[in-house]
Protein backbone atom coordinates (compact mmCIF):
# COMPACT_ATOMS: atom_id res chain seq x y z
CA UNK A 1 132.15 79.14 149.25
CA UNK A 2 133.18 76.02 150.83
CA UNK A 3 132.22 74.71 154.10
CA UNK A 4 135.27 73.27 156.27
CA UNK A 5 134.37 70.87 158.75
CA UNK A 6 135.41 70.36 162.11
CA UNK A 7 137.81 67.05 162.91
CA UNK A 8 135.73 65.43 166.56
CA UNK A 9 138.91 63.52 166.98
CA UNK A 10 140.17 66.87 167.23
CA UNK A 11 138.10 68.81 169.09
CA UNK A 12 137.87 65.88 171.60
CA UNK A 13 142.09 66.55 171.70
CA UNK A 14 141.83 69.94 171.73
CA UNK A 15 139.16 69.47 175.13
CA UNK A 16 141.95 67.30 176.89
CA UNK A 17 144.49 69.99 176.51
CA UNK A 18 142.35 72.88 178.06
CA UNK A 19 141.62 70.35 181.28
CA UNK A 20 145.16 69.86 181.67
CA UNK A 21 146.05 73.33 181.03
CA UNK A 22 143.74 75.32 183.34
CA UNK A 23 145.25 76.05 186.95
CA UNK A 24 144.43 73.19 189.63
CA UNK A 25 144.39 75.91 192.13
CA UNK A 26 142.60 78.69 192.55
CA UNK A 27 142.25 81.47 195.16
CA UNK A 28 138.57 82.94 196.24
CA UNK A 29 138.60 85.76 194.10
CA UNK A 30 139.31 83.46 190.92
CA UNK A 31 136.96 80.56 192.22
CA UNK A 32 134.34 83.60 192.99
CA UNK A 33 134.18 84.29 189.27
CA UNK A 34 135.07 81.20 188.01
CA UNK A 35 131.35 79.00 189.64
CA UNK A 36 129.46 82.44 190.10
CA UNK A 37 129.09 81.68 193.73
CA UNK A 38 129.21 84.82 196.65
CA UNK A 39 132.25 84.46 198.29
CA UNK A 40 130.66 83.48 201.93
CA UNK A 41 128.98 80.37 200.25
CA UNK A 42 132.14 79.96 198.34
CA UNK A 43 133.93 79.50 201.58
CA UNK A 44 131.15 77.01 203.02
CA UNK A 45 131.02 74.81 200.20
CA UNK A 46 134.66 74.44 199.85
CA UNK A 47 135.39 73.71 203.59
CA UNK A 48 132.70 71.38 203.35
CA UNK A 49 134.77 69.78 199.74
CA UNK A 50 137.56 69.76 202.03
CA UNK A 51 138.99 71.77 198.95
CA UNK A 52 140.67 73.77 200.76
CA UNK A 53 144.65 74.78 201.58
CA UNK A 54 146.01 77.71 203.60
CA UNK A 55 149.65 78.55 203.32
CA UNK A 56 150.98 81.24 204.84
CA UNK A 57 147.74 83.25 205.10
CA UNK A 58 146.95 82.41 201.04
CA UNK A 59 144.29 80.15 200.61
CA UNK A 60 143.87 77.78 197.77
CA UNK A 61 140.92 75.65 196.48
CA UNK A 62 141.40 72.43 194.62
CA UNK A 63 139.20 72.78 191.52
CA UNK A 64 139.11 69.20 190.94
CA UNK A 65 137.92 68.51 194.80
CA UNK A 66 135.45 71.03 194.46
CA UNK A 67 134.01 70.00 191.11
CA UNK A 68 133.75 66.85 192.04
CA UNK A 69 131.56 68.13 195.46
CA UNK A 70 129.86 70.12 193.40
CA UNK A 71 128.69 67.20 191.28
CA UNK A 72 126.84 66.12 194.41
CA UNK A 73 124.22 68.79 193.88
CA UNK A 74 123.42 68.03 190.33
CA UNK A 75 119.43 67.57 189.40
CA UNK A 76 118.56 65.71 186.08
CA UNK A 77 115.81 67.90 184.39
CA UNK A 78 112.45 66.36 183.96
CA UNK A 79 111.54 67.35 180.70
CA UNK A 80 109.52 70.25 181.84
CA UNK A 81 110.11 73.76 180.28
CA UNK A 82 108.67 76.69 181.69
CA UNK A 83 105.24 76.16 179.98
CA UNK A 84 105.20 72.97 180.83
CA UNK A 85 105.30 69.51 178.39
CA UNK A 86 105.21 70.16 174.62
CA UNK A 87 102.23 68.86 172.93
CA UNK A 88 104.26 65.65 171.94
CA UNK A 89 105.47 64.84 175.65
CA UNK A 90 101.64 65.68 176.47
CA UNK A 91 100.20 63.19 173.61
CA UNK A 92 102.91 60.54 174.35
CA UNK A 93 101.97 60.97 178.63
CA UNK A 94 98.02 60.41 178.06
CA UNK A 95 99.05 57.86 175.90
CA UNK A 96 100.85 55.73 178.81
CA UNK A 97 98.00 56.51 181.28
């Protein structure tokens, strides 16, 4: 059996596409599913992106606005797992003290 390989070039092309393929736009029920967010926080955070457009009673939020907003909020982890540091991170801590 031989083992195919995947082209990065490719893949990296292939990412670019999707972005510039999925909708800019999206109403609440879409966005709703789309960041797993209820749709009264939904409705905070994107007033608060300023993500939002209403035309003729439709509203619209600007996924790129609101990703970017939503960026805001991002934590880096801190290595810790739910048990706490691995015996290596542990070692490597005492180490440093």
């Amino acid at each position: 059996m031989r083992q195919e390989y995947r082209d990065i070039g490719r893949s990296r092309e292939v990412r670019e596409e999707v972005k510039k393929l999925r909708k800019k736009f999206l109403r609440y029920q879409e966005a709703e599913v789309v960041y797993s967010i209820s749709h009264r926080k939904l409705i905070e955070l994107s007033d608060r992106a300023g993500a939002l457009y209403r035309i003729d009673g439709t509203v619209l939020i600007n996924r790129d606005i609101f990703d970017a907003f939503l960026e805001n909020f991002h934590e880096s982890t801190r290595g810790i797992g739910k048990r706490g540091l691995s015996k290596a991170e542990r070692g490597k801590r005492e180490a440093e003290e």
